[in-house]
Structure formats: structure tokens, C-alpha cells
C-alpha atoms as a PDB file:
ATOM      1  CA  UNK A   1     -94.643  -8.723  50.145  1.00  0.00           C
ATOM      2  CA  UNK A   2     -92.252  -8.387  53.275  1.00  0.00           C
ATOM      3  CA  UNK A   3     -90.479  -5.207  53.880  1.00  0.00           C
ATOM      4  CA  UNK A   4     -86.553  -5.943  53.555  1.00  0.00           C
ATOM      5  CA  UNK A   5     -85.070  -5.589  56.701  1.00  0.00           C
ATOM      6  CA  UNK A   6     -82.791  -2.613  57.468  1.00  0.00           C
ATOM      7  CA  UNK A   7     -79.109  -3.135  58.200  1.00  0.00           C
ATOM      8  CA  UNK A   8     -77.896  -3.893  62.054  1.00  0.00           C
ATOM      9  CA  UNK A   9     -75.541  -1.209  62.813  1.00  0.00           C
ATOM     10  CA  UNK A  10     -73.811  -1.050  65.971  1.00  0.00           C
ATOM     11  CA  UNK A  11     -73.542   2.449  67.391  1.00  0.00           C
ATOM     12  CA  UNK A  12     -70.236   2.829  68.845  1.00  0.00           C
ATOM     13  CA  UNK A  13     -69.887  -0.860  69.205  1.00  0.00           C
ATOM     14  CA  UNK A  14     -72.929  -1.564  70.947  1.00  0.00           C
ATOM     15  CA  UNK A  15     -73.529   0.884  74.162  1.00  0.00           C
ATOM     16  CA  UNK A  16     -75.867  -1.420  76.123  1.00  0.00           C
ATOM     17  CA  UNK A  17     -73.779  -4.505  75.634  1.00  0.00           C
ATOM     18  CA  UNK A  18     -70.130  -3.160  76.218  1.00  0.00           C
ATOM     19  CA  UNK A  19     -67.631  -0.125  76.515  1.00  0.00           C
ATOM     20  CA  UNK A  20     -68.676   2.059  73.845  1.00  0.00           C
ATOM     21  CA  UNK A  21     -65.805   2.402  70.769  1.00  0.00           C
ATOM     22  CA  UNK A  22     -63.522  -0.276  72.396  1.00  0.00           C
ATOM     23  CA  UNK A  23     -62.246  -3.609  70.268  1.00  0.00           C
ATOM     24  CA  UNK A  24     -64.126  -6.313  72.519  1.00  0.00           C
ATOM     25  CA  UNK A  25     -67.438  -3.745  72.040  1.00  0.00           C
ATOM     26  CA  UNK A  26     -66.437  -4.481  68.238  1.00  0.00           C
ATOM     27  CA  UNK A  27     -65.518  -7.882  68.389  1.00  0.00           C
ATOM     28  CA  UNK A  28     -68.994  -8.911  70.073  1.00  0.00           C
ATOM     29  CA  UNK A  29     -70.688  -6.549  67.355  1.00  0.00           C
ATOM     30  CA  UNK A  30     -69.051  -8.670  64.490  1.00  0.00           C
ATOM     31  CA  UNK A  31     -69.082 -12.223  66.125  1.00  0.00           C
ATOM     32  CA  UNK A  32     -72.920 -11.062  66.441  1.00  0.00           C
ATOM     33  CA  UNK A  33     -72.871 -10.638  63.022  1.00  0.00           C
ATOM     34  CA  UNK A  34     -73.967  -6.940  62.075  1.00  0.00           C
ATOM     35  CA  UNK A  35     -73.931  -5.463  58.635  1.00  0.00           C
ATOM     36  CA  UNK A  36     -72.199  -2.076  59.792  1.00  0.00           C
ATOM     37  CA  UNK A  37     -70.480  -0.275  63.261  1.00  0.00           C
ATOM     38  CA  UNK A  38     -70.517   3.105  63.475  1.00  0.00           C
ATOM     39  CA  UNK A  39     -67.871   4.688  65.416  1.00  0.00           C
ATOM     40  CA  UNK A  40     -66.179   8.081  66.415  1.00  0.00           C
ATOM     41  CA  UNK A  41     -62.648   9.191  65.680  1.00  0.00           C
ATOM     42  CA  UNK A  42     -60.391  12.133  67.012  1.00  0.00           C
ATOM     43  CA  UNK A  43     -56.697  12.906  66.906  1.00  0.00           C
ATOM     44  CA  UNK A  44     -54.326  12.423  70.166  1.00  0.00           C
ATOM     45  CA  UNK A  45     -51.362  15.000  71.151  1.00  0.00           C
ATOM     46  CA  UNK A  46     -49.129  12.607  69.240  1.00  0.00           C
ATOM     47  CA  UNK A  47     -50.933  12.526  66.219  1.00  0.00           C
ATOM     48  CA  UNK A  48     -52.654   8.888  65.930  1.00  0.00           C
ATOM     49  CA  UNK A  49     -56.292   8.675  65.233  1.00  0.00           C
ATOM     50  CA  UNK A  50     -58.127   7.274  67.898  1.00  0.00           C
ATOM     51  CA  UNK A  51     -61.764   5.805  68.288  1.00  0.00           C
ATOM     52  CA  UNK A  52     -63.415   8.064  70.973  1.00  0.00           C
ATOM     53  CA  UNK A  53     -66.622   9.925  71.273  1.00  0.00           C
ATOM     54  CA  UNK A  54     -65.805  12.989  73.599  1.00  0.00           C
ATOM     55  CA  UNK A  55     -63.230  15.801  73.168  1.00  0.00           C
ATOM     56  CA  UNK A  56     -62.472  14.851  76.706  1.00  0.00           C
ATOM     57  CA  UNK A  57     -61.637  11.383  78.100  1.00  0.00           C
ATOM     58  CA  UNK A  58     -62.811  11.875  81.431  1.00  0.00           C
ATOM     59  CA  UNK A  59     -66.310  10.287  80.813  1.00  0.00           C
ATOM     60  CA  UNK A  60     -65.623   7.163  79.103  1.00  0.00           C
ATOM     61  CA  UNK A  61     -61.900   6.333  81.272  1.00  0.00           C
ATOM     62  CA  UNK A  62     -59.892   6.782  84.033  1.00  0.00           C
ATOM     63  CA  UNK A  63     -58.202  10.271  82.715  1.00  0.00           C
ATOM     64  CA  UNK A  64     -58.636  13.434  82.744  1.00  0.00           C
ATOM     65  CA  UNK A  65     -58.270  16.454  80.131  1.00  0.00           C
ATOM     66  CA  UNK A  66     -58.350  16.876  76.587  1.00  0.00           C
ATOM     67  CA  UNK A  67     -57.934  14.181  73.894  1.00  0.00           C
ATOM     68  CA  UNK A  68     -55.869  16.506  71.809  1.00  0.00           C
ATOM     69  CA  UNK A  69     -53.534  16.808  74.592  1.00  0.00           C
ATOM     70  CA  UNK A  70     -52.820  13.672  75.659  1.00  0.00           C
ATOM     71  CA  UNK A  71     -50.045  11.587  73.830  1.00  0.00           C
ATOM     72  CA  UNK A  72     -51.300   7.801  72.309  1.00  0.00           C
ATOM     73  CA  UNK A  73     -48.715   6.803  75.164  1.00  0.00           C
ATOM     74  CA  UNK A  74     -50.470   8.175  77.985  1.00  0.00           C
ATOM     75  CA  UNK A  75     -53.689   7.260  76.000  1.00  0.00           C
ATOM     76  CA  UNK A  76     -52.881   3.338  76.630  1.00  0.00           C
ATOM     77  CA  UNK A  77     -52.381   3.187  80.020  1.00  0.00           C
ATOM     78  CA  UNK A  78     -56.209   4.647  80.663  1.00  0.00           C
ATOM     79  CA  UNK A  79     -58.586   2.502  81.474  1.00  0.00           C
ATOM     80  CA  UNK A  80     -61.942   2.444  78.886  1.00  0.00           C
ATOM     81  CA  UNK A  81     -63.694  -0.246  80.325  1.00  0.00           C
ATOM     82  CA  UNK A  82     -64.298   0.205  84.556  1.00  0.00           C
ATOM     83  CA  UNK A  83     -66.471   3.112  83.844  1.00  0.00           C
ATOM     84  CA  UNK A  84     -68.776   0.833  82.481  1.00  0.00           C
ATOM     85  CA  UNK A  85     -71.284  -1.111  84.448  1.00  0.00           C
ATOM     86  CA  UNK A  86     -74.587  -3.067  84.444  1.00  0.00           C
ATOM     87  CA  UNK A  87     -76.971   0.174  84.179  1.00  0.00           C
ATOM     88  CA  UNK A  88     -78.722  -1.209  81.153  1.00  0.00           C
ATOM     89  CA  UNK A  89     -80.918  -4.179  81.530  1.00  0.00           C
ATOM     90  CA  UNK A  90     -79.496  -6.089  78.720  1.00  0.00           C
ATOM     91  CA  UNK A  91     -76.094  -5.431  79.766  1.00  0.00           C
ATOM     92  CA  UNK A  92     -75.736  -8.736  82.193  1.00  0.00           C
ATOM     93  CA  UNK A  93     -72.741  -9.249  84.518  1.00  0.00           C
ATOM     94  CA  UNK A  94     -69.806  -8.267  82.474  1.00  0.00           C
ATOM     95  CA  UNK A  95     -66.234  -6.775  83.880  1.00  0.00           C
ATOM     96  CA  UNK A  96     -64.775  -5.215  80.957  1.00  0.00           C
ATOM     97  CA  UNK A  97     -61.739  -3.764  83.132  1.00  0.00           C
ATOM     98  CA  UNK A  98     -58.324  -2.946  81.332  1.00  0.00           C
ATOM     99  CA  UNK A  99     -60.191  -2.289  77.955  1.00  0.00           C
ATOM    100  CA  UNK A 100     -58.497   0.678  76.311  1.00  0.00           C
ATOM    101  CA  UNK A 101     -58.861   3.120  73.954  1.00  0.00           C
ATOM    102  CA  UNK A 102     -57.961   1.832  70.492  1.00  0.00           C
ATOM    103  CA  UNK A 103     -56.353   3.127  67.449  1.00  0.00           C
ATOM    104  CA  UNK A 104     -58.574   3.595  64.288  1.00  0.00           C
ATOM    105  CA  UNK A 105     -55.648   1.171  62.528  1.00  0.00           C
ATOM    106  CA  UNK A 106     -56.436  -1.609  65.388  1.00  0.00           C
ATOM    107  CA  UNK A 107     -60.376  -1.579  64.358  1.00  0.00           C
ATOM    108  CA  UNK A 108     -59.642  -1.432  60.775  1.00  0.00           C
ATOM    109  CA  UNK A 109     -57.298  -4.531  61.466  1.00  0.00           C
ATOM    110  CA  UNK A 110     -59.764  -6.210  63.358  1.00  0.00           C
ATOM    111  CA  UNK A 111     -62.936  -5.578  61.111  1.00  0.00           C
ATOM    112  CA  UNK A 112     -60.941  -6.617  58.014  1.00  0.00           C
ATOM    113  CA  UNK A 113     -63.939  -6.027  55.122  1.00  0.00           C
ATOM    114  CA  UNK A 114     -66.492  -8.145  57.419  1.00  0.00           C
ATOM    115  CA  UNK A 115     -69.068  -5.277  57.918  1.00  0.00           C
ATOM    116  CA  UNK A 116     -69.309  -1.635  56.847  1.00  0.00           C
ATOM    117  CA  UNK A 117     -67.004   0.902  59.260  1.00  0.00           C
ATOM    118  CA  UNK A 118     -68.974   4.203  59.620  1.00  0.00           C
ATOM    119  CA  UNK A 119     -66.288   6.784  60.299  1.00  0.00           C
ATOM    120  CA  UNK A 120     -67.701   9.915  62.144  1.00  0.00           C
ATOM    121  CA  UNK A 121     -64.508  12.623  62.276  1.00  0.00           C
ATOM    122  CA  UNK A 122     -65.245  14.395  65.449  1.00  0.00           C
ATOM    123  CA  UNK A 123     -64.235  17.994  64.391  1.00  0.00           C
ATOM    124  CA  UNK A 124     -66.073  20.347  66.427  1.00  0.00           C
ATOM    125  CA  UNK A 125     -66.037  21.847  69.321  1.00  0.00           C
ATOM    126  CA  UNK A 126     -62.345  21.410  68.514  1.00  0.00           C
ATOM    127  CA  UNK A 127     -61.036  21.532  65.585  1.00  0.00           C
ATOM    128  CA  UNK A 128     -58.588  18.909  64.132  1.00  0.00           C
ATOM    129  CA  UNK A 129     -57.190  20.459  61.396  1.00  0.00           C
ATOM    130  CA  UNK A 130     -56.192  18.091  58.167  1.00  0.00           C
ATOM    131  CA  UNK A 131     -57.642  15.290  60.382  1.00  0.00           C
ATOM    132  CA  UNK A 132     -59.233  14.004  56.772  1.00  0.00           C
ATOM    133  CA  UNK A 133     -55.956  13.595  55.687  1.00  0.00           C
ATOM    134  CA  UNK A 134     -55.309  11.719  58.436  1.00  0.00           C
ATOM    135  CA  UNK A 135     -57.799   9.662  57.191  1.00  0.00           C
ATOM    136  CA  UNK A 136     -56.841   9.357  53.912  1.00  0.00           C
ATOM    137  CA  UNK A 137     -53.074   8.231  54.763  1.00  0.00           C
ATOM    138  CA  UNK A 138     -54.274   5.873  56.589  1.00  0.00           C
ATOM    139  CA  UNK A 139     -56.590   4.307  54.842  1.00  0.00           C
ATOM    140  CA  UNK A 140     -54.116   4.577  51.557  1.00  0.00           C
ATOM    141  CA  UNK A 141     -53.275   1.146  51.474  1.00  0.00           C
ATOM    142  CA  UNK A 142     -56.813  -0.113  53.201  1.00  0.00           C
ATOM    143  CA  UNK A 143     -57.731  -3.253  51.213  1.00  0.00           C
ATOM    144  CA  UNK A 144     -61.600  -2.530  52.199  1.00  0.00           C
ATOM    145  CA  UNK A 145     -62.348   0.948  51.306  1.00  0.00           C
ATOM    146  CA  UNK A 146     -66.020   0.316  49.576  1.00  0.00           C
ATOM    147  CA  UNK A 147     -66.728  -0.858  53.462  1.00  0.00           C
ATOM    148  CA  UNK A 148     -65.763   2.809  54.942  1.00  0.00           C
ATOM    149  CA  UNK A 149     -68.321   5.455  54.849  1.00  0.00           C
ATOM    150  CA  UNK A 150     -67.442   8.441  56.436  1.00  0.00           C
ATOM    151  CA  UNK A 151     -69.567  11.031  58.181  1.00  0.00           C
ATOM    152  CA  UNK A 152     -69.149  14.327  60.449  1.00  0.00           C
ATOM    153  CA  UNK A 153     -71.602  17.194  61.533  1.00  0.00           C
ATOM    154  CA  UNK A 154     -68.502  19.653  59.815  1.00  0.00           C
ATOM    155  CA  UNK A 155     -69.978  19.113  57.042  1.00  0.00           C
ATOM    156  CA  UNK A 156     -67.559  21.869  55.245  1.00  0.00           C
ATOM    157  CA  UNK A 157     -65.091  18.868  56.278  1.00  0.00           C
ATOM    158  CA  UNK A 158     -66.849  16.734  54.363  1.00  0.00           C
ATOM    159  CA  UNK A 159     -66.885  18.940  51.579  1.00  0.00           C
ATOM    160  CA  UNK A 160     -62.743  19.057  51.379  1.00  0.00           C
ATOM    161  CA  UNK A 161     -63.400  15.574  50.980  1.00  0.00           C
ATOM    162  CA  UNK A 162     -65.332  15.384  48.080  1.00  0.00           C
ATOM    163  CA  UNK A 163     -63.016  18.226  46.647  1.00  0.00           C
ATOM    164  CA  UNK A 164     -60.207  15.803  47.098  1.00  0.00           C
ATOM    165  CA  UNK A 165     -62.012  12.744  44.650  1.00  0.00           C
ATOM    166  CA  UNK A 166     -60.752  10.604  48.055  1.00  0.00           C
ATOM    167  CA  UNK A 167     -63.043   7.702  46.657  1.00  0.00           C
ATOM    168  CA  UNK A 168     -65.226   7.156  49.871  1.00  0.00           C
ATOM    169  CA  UNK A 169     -68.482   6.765  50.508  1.00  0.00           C
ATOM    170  CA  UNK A 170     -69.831   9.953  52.132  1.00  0.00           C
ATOM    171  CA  UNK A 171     -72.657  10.009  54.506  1.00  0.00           C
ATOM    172  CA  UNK A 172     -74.599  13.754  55.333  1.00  0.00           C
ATOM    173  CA  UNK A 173     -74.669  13.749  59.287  1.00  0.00           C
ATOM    174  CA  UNK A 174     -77.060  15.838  61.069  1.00  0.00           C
ATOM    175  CA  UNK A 175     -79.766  16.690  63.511  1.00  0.00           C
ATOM    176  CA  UNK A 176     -82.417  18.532  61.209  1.00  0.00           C
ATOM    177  CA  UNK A 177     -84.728  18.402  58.422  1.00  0.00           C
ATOM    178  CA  UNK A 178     -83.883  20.449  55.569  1.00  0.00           C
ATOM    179  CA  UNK A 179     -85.360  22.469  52.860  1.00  0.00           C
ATOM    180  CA  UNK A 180     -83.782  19.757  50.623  1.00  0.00           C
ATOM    181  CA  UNK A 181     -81.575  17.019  52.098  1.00  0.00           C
ATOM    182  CA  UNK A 182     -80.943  16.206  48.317  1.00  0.00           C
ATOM    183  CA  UNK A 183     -79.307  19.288  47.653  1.00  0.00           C
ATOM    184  CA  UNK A 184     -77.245  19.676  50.248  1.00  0.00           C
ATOM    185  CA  UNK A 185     -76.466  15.708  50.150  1.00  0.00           C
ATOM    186  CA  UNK A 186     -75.197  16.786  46.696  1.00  0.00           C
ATOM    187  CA  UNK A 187     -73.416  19.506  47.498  1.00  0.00           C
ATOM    188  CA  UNK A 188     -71.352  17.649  49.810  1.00  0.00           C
ATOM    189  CA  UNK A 189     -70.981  14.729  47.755  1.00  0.00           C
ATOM    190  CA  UNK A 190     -72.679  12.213  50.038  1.00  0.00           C
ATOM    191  CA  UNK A 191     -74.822   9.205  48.857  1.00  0.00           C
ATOM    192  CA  UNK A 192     -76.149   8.345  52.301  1.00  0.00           C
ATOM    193  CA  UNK A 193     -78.267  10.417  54.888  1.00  0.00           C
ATOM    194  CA  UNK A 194     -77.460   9.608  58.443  1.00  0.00           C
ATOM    195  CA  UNK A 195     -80.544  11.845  60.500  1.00  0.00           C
ATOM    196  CA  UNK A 196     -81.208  11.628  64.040  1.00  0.00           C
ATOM    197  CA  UNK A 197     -84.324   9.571  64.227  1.00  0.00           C
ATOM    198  CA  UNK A 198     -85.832  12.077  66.609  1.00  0.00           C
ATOM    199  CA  UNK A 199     -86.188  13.989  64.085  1.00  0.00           C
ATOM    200  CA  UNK A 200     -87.235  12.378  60.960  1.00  0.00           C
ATOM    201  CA  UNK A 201     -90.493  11.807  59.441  1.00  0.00           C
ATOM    202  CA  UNK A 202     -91.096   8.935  56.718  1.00  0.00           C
ATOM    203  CA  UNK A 203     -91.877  11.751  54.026  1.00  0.00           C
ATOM    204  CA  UNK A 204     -88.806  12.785  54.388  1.00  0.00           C
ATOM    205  CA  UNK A 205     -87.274   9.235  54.198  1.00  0.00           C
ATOM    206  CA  UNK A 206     -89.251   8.965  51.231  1.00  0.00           C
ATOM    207  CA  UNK A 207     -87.912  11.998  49.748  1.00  0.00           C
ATOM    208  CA  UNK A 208     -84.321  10.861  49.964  1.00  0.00           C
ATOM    209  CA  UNK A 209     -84.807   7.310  48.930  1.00  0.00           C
ATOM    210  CA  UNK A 210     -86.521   8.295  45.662  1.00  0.00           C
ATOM    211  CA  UNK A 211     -83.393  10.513  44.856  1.00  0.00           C
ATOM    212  CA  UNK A 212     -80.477   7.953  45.500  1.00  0.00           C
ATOM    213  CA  UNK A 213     -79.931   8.337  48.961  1.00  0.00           C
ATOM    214  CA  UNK A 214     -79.490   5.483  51.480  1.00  0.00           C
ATOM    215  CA  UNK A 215     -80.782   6.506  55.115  1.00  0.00           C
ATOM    216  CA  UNK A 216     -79.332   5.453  58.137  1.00  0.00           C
ATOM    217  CA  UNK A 217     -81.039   6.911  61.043  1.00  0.00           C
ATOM    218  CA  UNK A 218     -79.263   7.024  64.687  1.00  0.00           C
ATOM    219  CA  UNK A 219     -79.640   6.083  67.307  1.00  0.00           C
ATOM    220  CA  UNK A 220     -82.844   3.989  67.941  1.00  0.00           C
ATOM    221  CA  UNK A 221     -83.110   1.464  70.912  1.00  0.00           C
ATOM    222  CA  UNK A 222     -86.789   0.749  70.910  1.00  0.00           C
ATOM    223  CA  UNK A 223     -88.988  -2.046  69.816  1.00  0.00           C
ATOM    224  CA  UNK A 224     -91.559   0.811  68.750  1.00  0.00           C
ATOM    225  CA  UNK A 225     -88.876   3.026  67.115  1.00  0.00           C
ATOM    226  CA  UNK A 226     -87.786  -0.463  64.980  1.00  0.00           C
ATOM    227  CA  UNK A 227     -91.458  -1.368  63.874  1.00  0.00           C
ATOM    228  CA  UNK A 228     -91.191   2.409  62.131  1.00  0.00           C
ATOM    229  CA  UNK A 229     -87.663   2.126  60.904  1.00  0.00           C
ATOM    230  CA  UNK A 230     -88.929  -1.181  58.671  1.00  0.00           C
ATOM    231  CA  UNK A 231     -91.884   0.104  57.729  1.00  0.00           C
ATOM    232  CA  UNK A 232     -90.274   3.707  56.677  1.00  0.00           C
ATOM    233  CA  UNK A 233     -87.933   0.879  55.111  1.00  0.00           C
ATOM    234  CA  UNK A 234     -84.536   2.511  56.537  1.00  0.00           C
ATOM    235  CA  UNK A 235     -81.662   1.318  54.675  1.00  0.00           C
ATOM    236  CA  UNK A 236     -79.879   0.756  58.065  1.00  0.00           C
ATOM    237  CA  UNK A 237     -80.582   0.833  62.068  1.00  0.00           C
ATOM    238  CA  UNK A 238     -77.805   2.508  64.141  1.00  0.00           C
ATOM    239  CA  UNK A 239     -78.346   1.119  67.663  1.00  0.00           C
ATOM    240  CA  UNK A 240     -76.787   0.666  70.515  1.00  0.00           C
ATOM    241  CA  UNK A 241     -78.331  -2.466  71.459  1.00  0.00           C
ATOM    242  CA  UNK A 242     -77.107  -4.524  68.183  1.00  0.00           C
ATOM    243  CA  UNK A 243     -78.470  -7.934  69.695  1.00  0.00           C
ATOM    244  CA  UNK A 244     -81.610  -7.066  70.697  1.00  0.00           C
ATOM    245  CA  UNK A 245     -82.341  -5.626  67.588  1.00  0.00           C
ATOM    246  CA  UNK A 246     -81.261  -8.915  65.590  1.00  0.00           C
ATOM    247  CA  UNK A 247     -83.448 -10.891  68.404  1.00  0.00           C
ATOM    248  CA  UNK A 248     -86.054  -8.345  67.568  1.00  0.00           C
ATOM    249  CA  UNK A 249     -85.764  -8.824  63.306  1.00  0.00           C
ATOM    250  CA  UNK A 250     -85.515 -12.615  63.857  1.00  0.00           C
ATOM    251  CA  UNK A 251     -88.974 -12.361  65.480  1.00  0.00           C
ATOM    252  CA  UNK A 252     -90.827 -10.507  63.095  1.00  0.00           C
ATOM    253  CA  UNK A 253     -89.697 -12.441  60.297  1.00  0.00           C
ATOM    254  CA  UNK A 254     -90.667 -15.666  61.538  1.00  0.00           C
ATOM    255  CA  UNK A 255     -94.119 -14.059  61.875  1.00  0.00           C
ATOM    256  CA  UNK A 256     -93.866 -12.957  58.800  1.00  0.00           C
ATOM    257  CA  UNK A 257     -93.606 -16.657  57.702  1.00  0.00           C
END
């Protein structure tokens, strides 16, 4: 018997394929067709939850300084997509100028229940504080909430949210193997495991799976790195190449066949 296949998540909207965390990075994800997107969310000067990876914007636009300082105003007017060029082989001839940095709300908006939303709350080095009630506001009247799973490596924030009975699917983030990823999984109230693949071993896989747990590892990009993930039969695949791994699924099935 075939292995099922694990689930095509695109990390931060696909990295090699398009502006990481910006809506056309999404769009292509979900006109792809993949069962999940992971992205990253912080809070701006003015209060909006936004979908960016770095406490600083410098990297991945135009600006400069601090997310938390900048209004969602100013945050418009910068520039997410010139940074990004053709340094990936897959990435073909693309000009994704004018992109910007979106609002969690406009993702939401655009998803619309058609694939699972990994939330990661960016809360450290800097520390957002209530930014889970952020969350919870605005996902109060969210017609799709058994498609968000949240995650963060404050994982005493993710605790606040189990303590509030929020309702949402809570994923233990980290970089580690632990004594017992089921305890802690349970102490936090999370039913998936989201480990860096790096550092994971199918025992412990194993381990997780047998006790409830759902593992989606981040973030692998490799043909070898997929051949493990399906046969440590991964729940999911967070990747930042979301179409090569379909191409790559699509071929082992049909020699599986």
C-alpha cells in the first residue's frame, strides 16, 4: 500500500516562486492548489495586523525601521515586491514591483475557507502585547475558523490561548526535540507539531503521531528531504517551493501506479 501523501503547504506564500507573505505570493499558492499557507503576522504602529516575517521591514521592502513603529499608512506606500528577484532557479522572469505588504484581514478575504491559514504570531524579539487578542477580534466573525491554525515560538503565548477556550487549532512551534513533545503539546493545548525538519528524526514523528498529533515539519525544499517527509508520513510539507513539490508528488504517484 502507497503512503498518503503529505499536505502542500506554502511557506510564506511560496519563497522561490514570489514575494514572500504578499497576496499575489498567495494567490499563485491557491490557484496552484495547496492544502495549507503558512504565514507570519506582527502588529504595525497603528495597530492592524500585518503579514510580515521580520521585526524590521528593511529586508523584504523599500523601508526602513521597525514594524511596530511604522503606521499601516506608511506601511502601504512600501514596496514588498522589487526586493525580489530571479535568485532561485525556479523563480523565472517575474517583476513583482508595487506588491505591498498586506493586512492579515486582506489574506483572510482572499483565502476564504479554500486551504488551511497557518498563523505564526511573531512575538519575540519584540513583544506585541495582547497581539492574540488581536487575533481573536479579528477573526470573531471569521466564517472559516476550523481552517486557522495558529502557531508561535512564545509558546507561553500560546498558552493564554488555550486559557482563553479561543476555539483554534493550536500548533507547538519550535526548533528542538524534546523530552516529550506530547507533554508539552498538551500543556499548551496544541494538536499539531510544527518542528524544523533539520531537526527531526522519524522516531520522533512516530512518537507524536501515535499520540494524536499531526506534524508539519518546515521548511523543506529538497527532492531528498520530500522522499523522507512521505515515508516518515508527515501530515503536511511546509515549503517554499509549493509547485515543485506538487510536480514532485505528481511524479511519484504515477510511479506508484
Amino acid at each position: 500500500m502507497s503512503k498518503a501523501q503529505p499536505a502542500n503547504i506554502s511557506h510564506r506564500g511560496g519563497r522561490h516562486w514570489a514575494p514572500e507573505n504578499t497576496l499575489v505570493a498567495f494567490k499563485m499558492s491557491l490557484d496552484l492548489g495547496v492544502e495549507g499557507l503558512e504565514l507570519d503576522v506582527q502588529r504595525c504602529a497603528s495597530g492592524e495586523l500585518i503579514v510580515i516575517h521580520d521585526e524590521l521591514v528593511n529586508r523584504t521592502t523599500n523601508g526602513v525601521g521597525l514594524v511596530q513603529d511604522i503606521t499601516y499608512d506608511e506601511l502601504k506606500r512600501l514596496d514588498a515586491g522589487s526586493f525580489w528577484h530571479d535568485e532561485y532557479e525556479d523563480a523565472g522572469k517575474v517583476n513583482f514591483k508595487g506588491e505591498r505588504v498586506p493586512l492579515l484581514k486582506d489574506v483572510l478575504d482572499l483565502v476564504e475557507g479554500r486551504a488551511i491559514v497557518n498563523v505564526e504570531l511573531k512575538n519575540t524579539p519584540i513583544e506585541y502585547p495582547g497581539i492574540e487578542d488581536d487575533l481573536l477580534d479579528l477573526l470573531s466573525d471569521y466564517g472559516h475558523r476550523d481552517k486557522i491554525i495558529v502557531s508561535s515560538f512564545d509558546h507561553k503565548l500560546m498558552y493564554k490561548l488555550k486559557e482563553k477556550n479561543a476555539g483554534l487549532a493550536i500548533a507547538l512551534l519550535a526548533d528542538a526535540l524534546f523530552v516529550s513533545v506530547v507533554d508539552l503539546a498538551k500543556q499548551i493545548g496544541a494538536e499539531y507539531w510544527h518542528p524544523c525538519f533539520g531537526s527531526l528524526r522519524k522516531e520522533a514523528v512516530e512518537e507524536a503521531k501515535a499520540a494524536g498529533l499531526k506534524v508539519n515539519a518546515w521548511t523543506i525544499n529538497t527532492a531528498r528531504e520530500w522522499s523522507m517527509a512521505v515515508d516518515w508520513e508527515l501530515d503536511g510539507v511546509i515549503t517554499d517551493a509549493p509547485h515543485v513539490f506538487k510536480s514532485f508528488l505528481e511524479r511519484r504517484k504515477s510511479r506508484a501506479t
